[in-house]
N, C-alpha and C. Protein backbone atom coordinates (compact mmCIF):
# COMPACT_ATOMS: atom_id res chain seq x y z
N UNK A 1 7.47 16.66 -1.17
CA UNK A 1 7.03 16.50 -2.57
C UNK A 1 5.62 15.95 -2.58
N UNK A 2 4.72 16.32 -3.35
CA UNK A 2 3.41 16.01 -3.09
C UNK A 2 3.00 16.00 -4.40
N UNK A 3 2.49 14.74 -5.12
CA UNK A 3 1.89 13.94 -6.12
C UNK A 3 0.13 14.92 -6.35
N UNK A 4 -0.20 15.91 -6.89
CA UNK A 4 -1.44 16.27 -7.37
C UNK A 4 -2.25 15.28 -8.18
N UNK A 5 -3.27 15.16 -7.76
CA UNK A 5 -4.16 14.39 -8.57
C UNK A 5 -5.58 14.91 -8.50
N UNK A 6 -6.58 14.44 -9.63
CA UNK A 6 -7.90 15.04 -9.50
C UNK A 6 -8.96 13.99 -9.00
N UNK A 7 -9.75 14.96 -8.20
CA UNK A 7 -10.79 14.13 -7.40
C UNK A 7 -11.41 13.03 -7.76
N UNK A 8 -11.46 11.82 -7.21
CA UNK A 8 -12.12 10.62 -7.70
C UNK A 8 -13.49 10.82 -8.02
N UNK A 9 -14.20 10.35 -9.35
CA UNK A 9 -15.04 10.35 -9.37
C UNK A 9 -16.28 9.89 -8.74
N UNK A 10 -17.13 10.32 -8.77
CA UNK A 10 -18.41 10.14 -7.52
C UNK A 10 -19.17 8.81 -8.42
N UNK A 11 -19.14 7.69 -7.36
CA UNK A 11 -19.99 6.51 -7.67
C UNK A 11 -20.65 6.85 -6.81
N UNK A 12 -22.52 6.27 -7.43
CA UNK A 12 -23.57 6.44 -6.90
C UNK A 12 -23.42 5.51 -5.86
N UNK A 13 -23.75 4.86 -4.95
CA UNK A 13 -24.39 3.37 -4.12
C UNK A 13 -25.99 3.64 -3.81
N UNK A 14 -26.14 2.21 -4.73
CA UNK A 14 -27.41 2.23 -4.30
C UNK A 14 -27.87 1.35 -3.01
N UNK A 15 -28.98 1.77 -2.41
CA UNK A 15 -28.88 1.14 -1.40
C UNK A 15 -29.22 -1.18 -1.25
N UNK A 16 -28.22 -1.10 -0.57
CA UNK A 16 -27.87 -2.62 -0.72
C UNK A 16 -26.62 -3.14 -1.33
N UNK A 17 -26.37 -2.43 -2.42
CA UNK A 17 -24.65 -2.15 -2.72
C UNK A 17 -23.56 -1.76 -2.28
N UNK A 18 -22.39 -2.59 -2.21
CA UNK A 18 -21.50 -2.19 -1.66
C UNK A 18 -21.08 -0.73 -2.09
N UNK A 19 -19.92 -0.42 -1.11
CA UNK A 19 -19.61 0.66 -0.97
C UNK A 19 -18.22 0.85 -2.43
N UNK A 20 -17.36 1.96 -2.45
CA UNK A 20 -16.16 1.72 -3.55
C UNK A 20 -14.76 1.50 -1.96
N UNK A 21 -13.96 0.92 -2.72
CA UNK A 21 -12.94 0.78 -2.13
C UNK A 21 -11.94 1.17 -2.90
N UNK A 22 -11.27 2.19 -1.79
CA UNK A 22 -9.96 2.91 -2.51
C UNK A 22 -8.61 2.37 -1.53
N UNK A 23 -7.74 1.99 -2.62
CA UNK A 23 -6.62 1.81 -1.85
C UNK A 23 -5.40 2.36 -2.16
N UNK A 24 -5.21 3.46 -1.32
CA UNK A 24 -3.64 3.79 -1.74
C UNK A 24 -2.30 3.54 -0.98
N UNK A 25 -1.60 4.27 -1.79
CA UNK A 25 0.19 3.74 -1.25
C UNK A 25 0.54 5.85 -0.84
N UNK A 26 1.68 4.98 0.54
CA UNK A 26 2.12 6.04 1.20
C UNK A 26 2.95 7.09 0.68
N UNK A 27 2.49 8.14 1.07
CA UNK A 27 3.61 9.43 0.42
C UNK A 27 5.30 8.51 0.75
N UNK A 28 5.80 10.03 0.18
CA UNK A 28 7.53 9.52 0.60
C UNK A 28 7.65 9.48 1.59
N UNK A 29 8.69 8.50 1.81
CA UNK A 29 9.36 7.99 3.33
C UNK A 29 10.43 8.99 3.21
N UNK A 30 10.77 8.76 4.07
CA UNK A 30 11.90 9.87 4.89
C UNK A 30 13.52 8.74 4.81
N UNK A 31 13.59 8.18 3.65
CA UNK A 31 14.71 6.95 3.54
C UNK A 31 15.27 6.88 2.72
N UNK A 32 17.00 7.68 2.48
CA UNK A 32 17.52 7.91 1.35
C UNK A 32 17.80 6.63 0.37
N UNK A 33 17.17 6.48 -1.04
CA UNK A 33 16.92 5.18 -1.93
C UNK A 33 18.34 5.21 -2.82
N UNK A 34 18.63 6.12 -2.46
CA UNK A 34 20.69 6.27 -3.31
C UNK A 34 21.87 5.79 -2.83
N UNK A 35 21.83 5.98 -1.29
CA UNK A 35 22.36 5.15 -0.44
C UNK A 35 23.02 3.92 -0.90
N UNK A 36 24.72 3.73 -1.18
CA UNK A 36 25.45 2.34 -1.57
C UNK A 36 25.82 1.83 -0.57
N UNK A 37 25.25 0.37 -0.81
CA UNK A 37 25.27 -0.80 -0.22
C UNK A 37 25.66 -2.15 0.03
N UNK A 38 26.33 -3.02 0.06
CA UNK A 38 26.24 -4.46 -0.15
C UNK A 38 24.68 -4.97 0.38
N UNK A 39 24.56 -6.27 0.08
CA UNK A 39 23.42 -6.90 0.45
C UNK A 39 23.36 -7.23 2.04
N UNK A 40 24.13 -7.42 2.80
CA UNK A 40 23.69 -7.34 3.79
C UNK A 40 23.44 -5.59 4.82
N UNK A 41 24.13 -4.56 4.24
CA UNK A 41 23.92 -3.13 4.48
C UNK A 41 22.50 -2.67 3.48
N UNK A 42 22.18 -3.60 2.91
CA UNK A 42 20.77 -3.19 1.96
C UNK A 42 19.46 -3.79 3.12
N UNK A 43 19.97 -5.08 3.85
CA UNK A 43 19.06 -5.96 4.42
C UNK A 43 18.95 -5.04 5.76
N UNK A 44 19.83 -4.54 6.42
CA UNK A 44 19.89 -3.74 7.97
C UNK A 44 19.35 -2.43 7.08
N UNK A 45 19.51 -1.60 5.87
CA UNK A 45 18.83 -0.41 5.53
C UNK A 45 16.69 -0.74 5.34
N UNK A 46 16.61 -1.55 5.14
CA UNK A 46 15.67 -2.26 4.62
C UNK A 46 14.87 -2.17 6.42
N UNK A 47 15.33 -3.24 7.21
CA UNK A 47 14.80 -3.37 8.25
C UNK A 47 15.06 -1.92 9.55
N UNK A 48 15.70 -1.00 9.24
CA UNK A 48 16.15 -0.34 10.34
C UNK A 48 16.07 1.33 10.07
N UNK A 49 15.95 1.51 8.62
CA UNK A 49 15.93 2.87 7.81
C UNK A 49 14.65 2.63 7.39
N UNK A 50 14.10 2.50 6.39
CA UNK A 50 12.83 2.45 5.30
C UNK A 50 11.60 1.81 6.22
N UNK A 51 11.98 0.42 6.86
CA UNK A 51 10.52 -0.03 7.35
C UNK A 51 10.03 0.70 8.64
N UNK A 52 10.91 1.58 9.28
CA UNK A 52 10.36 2.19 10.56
C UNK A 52 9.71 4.13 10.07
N UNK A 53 10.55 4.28 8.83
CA UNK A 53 10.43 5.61 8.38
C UNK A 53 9.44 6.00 8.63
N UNK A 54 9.29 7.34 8.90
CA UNK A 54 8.42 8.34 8.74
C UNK A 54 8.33 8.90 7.45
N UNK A 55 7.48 9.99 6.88
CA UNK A 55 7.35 10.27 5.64
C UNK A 55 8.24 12.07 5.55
N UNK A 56 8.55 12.16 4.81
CA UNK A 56 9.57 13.24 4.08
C UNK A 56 8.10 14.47 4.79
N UNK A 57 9.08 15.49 5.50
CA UNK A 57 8.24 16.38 6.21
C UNK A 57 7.60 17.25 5.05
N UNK A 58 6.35 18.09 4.71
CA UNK A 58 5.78 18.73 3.42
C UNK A 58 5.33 18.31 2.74
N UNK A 59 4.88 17.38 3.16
CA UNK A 59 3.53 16.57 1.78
C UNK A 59 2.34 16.87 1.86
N UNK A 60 1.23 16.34 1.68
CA UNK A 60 -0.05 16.19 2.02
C UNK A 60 -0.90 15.13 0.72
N UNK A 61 -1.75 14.78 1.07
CA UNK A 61 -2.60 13.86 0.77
C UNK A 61 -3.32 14.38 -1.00
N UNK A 62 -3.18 13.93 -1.57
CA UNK A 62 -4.01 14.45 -3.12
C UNK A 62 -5.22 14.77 -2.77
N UNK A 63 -6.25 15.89 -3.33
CA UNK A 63 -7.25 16.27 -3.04
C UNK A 63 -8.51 14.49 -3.42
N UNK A 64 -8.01 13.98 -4.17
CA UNK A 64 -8.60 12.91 -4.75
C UNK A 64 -9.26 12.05 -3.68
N UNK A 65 -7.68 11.43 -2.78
CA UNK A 65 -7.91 10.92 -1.78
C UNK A 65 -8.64 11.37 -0.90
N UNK A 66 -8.41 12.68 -0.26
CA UNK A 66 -8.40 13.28 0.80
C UNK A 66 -10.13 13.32 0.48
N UNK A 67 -11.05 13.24 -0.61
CA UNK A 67 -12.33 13.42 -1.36
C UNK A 67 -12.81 11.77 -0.60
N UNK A 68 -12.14 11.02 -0.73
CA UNK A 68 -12.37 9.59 -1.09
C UNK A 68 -12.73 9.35 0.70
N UNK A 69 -11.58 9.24 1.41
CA UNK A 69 -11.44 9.04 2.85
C UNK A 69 -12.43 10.37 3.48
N UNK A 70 -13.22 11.29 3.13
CA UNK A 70 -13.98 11.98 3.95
C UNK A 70 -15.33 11.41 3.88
N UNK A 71 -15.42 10.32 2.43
CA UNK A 71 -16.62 10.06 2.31
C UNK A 71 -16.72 8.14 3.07
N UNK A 72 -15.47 7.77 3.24
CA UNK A 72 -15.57 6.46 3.68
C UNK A 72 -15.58 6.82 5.34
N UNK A 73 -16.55 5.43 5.56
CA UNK A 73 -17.41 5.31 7.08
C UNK A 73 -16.37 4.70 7.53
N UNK A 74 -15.02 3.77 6.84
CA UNK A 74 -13.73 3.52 8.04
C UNK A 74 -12.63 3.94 6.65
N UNK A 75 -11.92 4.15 7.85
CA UNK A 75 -10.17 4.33 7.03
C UNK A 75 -9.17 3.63 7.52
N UNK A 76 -8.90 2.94 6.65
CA UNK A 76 -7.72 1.52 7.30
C UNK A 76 -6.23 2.01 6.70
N UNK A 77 -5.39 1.64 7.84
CA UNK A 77 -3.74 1.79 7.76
C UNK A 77 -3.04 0.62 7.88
N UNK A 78 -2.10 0.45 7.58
CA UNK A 78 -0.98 -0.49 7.97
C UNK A 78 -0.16 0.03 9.23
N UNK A 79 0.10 -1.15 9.39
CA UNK A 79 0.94 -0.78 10.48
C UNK A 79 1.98 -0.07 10.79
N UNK A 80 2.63 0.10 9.46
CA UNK A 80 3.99 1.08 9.23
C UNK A 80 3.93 2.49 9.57
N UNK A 81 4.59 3.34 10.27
CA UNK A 81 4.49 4.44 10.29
C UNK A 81 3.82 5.55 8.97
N UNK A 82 4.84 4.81 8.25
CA UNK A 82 4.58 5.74 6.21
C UNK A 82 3.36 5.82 6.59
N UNK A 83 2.73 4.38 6.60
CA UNK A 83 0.87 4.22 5.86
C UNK A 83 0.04 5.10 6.92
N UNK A 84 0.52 4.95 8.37
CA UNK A 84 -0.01 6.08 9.33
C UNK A 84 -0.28 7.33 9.11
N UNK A 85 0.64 7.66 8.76
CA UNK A 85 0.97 9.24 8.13
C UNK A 85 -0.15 9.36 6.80
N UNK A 86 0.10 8.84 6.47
CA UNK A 86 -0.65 8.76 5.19
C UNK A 86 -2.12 8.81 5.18
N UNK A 87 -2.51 7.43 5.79
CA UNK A 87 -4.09 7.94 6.71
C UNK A 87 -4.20 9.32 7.25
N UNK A 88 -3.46 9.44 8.12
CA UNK A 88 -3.65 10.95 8.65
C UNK A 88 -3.54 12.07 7.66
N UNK A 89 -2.75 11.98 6.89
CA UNK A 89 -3.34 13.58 5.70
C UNK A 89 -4.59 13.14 4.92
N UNK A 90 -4.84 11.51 4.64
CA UNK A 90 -5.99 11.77 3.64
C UNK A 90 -7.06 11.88 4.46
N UNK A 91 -6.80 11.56 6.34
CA UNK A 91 -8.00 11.71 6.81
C UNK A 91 -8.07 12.66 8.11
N UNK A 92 -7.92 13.60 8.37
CA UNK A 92 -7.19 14.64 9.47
C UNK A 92 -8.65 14.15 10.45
N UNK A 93 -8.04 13.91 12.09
CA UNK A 93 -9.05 13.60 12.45
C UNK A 93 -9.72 12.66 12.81
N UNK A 94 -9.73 11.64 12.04
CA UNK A 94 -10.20 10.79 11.84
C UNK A 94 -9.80 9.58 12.66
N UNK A 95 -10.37 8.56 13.04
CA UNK A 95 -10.27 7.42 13.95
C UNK A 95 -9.53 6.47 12.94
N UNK A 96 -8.06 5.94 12.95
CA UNK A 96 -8.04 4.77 11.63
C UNK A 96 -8.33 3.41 12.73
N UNK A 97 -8.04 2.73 12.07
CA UNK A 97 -8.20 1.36 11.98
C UNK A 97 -6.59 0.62 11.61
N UNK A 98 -5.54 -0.22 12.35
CA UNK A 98 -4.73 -0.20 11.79
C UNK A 98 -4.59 -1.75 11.87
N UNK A 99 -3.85 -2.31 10.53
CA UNK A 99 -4.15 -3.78 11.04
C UNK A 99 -2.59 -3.70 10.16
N UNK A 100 -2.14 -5.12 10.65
CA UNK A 100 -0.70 -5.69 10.32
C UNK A 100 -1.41 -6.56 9.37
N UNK A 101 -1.96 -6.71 8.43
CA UNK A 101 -2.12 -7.24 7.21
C UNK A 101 -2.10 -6.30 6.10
N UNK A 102 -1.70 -5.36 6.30
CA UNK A 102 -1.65 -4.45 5.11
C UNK A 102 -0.34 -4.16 5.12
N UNK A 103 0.55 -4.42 5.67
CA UNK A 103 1.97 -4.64 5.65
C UNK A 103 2.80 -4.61 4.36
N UNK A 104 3.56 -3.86 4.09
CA UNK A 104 4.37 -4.33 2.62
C UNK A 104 4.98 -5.74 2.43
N UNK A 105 5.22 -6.54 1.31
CA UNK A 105 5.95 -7.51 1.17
C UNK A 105 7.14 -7.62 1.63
N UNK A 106 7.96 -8.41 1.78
CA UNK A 106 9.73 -8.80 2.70
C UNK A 106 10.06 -8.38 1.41
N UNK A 107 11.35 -7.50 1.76
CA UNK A 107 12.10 -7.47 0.17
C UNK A 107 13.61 -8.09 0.87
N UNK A 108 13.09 -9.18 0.84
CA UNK A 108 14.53 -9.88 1.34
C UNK A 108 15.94 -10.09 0.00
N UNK A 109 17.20 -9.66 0.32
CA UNK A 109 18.18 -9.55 -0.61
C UNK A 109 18.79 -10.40 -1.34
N UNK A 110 18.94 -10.76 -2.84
CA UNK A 110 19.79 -12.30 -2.78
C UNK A 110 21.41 -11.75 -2.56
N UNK A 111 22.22 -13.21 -1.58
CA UNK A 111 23.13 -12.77 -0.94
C UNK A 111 23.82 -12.58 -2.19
N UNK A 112 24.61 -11.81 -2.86
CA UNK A 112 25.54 -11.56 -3.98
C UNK A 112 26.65 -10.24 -3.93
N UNK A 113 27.67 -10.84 -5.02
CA UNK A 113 28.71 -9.58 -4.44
C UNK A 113 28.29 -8.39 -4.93
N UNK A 114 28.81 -7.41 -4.74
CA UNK A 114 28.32 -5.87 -4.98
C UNK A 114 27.97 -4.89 -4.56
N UNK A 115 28.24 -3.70 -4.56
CA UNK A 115 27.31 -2.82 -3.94
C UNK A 115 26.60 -1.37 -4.93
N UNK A 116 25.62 -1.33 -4.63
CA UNK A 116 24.33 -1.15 -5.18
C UNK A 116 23.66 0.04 -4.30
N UNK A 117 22.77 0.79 -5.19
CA UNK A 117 21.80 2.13 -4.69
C UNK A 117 20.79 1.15 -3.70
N UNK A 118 19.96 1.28 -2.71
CA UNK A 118 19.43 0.63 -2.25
C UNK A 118 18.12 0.50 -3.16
N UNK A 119 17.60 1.55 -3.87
CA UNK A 119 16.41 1.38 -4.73
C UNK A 119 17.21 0.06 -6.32
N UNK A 120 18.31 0.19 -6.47
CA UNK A 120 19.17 -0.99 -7.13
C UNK A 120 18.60 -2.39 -6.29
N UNK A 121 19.30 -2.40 -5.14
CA UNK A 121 19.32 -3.61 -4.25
C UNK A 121 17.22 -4.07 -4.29
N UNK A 122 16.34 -3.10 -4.40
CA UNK A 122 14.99 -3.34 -4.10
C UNK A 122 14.53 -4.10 -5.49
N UNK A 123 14.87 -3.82 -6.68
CA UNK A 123 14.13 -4.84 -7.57
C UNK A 123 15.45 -5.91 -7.46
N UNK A 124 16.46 -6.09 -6.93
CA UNK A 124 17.11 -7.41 -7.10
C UNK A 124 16.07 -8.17 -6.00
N UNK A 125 16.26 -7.99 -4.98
CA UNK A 125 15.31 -8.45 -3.78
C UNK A 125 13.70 -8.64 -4.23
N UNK A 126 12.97 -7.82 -4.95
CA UNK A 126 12.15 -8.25 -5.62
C UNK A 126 12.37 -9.50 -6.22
N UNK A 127 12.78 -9.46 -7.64
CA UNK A 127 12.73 -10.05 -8.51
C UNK A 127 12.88 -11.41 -8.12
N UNK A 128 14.03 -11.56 -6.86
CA UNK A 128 14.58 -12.80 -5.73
C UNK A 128 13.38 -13.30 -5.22
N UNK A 129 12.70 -12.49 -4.34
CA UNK A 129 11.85 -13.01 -3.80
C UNK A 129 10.31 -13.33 -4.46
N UNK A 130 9.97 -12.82 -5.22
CA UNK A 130 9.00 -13.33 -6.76
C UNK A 130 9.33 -14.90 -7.04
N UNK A 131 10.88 -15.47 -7.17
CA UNK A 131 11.18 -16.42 -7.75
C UNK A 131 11.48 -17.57 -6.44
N UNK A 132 10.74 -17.18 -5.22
CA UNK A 132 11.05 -18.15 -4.15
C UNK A 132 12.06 -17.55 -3.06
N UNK A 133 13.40 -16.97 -3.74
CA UNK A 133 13.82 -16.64 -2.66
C UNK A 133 13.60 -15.71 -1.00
N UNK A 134 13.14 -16.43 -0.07
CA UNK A 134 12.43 -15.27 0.67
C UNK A 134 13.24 -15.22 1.80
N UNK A 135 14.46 -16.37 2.11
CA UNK A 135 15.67 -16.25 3.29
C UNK A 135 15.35 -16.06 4.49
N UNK A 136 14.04 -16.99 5.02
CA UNK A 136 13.50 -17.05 6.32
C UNK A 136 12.38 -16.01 6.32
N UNK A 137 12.11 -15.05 5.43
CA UNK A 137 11.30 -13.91 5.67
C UNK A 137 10.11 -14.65 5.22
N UNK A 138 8.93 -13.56 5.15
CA UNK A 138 7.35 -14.30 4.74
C UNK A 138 7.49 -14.34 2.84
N UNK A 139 7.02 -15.41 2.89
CA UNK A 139 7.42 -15.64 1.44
C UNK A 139 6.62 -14.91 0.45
N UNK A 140 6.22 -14.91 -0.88
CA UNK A 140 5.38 -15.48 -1.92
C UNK A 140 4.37 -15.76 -1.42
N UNK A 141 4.10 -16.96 -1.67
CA UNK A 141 3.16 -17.33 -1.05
C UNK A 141 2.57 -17.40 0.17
N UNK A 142 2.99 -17.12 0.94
CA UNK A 142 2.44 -16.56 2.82
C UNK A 142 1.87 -15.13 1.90
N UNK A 143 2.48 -14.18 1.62
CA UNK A 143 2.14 -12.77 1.42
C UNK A 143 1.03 -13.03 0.11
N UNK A 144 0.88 -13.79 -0.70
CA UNK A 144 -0.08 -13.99 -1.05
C UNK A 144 -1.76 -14.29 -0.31
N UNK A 145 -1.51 -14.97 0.55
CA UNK A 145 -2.25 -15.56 1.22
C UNK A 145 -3.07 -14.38 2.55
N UNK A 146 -2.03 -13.57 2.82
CA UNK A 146 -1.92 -12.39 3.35
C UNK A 146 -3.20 -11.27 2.87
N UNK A 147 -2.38 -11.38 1.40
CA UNK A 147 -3.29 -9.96 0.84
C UNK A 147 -5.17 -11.31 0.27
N UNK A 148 -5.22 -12.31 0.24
CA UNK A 148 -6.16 -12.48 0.14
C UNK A 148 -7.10 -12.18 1.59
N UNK A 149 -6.43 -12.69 2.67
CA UNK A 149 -7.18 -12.15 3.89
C UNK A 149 -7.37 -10.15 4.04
N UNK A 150 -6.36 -10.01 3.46
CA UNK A 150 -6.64 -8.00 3.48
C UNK A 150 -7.65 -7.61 2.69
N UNK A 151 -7.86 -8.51 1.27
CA UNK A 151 -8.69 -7.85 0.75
C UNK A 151 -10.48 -8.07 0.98
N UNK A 152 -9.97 -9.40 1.55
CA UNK A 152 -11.71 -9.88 2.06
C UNK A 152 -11.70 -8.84 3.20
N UNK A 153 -10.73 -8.35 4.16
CA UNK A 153 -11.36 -7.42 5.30
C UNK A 153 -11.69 -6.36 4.93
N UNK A 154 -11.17 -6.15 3.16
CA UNK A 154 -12.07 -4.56 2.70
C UNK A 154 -13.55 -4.56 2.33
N UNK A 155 -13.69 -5.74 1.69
CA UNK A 155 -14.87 -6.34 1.00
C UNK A 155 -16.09 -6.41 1.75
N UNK A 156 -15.75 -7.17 3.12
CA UNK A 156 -16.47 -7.21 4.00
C UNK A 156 -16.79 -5.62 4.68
N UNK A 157 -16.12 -4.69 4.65
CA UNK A 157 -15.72 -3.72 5.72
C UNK A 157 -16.88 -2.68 4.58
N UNK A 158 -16.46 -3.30 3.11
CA UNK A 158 -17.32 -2.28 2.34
C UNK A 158 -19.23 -2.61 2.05
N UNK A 159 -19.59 -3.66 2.45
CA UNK A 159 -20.67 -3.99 2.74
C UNK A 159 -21.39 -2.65 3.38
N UNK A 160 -20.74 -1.66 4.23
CA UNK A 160 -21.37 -1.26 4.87
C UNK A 160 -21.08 0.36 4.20
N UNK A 161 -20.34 0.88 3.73
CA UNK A 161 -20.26 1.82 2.90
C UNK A 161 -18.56 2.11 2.58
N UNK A 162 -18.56 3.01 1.98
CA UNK A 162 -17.26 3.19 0.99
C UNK A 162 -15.82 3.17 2.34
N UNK A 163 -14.65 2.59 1.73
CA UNK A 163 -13.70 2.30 2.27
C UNK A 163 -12.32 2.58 1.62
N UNK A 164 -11.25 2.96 2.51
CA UNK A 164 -10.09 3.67 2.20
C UNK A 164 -9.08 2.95 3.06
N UNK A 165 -8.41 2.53 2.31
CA UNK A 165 -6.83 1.79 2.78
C UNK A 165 -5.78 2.25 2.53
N UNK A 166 -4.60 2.93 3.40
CA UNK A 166 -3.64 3.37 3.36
C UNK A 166 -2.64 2.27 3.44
N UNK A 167 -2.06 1.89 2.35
CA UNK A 167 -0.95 0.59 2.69
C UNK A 167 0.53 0.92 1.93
N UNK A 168 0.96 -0.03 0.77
CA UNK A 168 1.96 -0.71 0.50
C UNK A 168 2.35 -0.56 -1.27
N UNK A 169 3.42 -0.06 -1.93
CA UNK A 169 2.34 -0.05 -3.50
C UNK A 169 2.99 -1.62 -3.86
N UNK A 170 3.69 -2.34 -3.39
CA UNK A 170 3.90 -3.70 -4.37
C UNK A 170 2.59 -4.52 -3.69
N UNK A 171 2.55 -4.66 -2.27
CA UNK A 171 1.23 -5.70 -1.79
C UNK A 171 -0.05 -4.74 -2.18
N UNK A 172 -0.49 -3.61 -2.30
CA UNK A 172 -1.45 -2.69 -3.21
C UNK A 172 -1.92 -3.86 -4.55
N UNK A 173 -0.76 -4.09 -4.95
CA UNK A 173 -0.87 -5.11 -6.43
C UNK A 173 -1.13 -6.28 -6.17
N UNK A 174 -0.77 -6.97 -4.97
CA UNK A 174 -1.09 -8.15 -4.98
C UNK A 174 -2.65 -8.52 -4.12
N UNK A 175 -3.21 -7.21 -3.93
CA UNK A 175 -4.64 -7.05 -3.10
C UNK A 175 -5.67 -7.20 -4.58
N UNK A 176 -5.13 -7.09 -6.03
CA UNK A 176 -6.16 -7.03 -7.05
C UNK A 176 -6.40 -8.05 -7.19
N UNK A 177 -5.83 -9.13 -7.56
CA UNK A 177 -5.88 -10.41 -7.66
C UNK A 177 -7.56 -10.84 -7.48
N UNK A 178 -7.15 -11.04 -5.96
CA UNK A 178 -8.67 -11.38 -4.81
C UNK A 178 -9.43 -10.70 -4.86
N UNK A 179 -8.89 -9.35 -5.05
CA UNK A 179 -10.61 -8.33 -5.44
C UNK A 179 -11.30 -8.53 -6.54
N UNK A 180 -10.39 -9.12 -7.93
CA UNK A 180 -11.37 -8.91 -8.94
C UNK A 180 -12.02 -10.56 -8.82
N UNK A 181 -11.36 -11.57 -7.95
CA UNK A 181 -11.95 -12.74 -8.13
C UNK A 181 -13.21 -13.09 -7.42
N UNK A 182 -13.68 -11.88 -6.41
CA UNK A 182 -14.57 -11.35 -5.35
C UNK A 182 -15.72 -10.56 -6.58
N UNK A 183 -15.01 -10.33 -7.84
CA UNK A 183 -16.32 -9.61 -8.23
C UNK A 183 -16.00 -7.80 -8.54
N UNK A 184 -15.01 -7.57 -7.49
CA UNK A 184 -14.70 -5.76 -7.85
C UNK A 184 -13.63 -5.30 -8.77
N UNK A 185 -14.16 -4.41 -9.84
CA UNK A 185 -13.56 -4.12 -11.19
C UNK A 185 -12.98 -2.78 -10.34
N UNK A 186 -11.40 -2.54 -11.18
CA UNK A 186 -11.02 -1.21 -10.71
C UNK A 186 -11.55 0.05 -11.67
N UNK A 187 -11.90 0.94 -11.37
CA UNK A 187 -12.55 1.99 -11.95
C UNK A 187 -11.63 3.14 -12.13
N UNK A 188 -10.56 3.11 -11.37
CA UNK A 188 -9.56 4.47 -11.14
C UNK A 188 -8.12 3.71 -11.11
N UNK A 189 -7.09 4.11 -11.74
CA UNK A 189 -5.63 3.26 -11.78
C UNK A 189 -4.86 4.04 -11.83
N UNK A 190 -4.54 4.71 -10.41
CA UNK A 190 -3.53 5.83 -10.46
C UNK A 190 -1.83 5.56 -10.35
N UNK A 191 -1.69 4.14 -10.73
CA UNK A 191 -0.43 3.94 -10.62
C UNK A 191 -0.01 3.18 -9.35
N UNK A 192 1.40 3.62 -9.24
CA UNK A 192 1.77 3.40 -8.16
C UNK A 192 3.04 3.64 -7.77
N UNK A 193 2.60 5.21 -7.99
CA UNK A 193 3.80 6.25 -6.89
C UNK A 193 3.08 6.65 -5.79
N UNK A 194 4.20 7.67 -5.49
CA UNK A 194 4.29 7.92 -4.08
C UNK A 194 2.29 8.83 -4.06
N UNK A 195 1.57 8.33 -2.98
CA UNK A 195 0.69 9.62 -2.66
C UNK A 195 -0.72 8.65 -3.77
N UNK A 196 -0.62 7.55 -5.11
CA UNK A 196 -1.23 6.83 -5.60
C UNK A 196 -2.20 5.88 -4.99
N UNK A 197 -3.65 5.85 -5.85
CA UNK A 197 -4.40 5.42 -5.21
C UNK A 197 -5.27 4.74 -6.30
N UNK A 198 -6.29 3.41 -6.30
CA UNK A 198 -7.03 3.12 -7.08
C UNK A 198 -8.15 2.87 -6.48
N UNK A 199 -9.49 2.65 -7.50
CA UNK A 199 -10.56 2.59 -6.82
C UNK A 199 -11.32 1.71 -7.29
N UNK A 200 -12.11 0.71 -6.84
CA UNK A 200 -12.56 -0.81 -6.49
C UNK A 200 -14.04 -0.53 -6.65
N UNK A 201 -15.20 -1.04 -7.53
CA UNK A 201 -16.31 -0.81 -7.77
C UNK A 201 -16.59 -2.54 -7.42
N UNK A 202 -17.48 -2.76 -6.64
CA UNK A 202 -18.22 -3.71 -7.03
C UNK A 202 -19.28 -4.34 -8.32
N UNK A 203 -19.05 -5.56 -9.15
CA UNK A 203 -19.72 -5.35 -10.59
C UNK A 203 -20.34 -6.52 -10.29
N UNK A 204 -20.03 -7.74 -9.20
CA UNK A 204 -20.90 -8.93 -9.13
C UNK A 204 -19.83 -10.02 -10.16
């Protein structure tokens, strides 16, 4: 399944100005989200199905992106397979860069009775872990702290010209925060489905 979108628009850089930073989230994973569960068969689907996945075979990259990452001088991945893949269609070729700070958030489960679609079990585990609960995993606040170090390594990385991050779409959200407190307004807000991407202007 492959998300169409239209080409990002062309920001000038002038010289001495940073570059734009685009960051998107990975096509589909290859990880059935219907799948019924209890919370601890949500927590082993979570760590053993979804976080190792590969992406659903027949996708490819939106022409948008694929526009964006030919014109950026690096292309950064996460460490996850998905975000790999993902780099690789928006950038065929291409050398990435892969760092374990672009990592998705823990969607750790609250323990409760029931069983549940696993995309069910993902906003309970959200919503849980938003409110503190993180059950030994990296919390809130660690993953906060996280995406402030990810987004200074774009910031910095874009000093030198335009930049493309293949990551995560909930830590995607928590990378705006620090960007706009850095000064970069988003210019492009494609959401955040599968193959989605936004784009980061520097305004001072």
């Amino acid at each position: 399944m492959t998300q169409n979108a239209s080409p990002n628009t062309a920001v000038s850089t002038a010289p001495g100005t940073p570059g734009m930073i685009t960051i998107a989230r990975h096509g589909q994973p290859d990880a059935c989200r219907e799948t019924m569960l209890d919370w601890r068969g949500y927590e082993d689907w979570w760590d053993n199905i979804y976080q190792p996945s590969s992406l659903v075979a027949g996708q490819d990259a939106p022409d948008g992106l694929k526009a964006a990452a030919a014109e950026a001088h690096v292309v950064y991945a996460s460490s996850l397979q998905r975000a790999i893949e993902t780099a690789q269609f928006a950038a065929p070729g291409r050398d990435l860069i892969i760092r374990d700070c672009l990592i998705e958030a823990e969607l750790p489960p609250p323990a409760m009775a029931g069983r549940f679609m696993a995309k069910t079990w993902g906003v309970f585990a959200r919503c849980s872990w938003w409110f503190g609960n993180s059950r030994g995993r990296e919390s809130r606040v660690e993953t906060e702290a996280r995406a402030d170090e990810a987004a200074q390594m774009l910031v910095e990385a874009a000093q030198h010209g335009h930049v493309v991050a293949c990551a995560h779409g909930w830590f995607n959200r928590m990378m705006r925060p620090p960007l706009k407190q850095r000064g970069w307004k988003c210019v492009r807000d494609g959401g955040d489905k599968y193959w989605s991407y936004r784009q980061y202007v520097y305004r001072g």
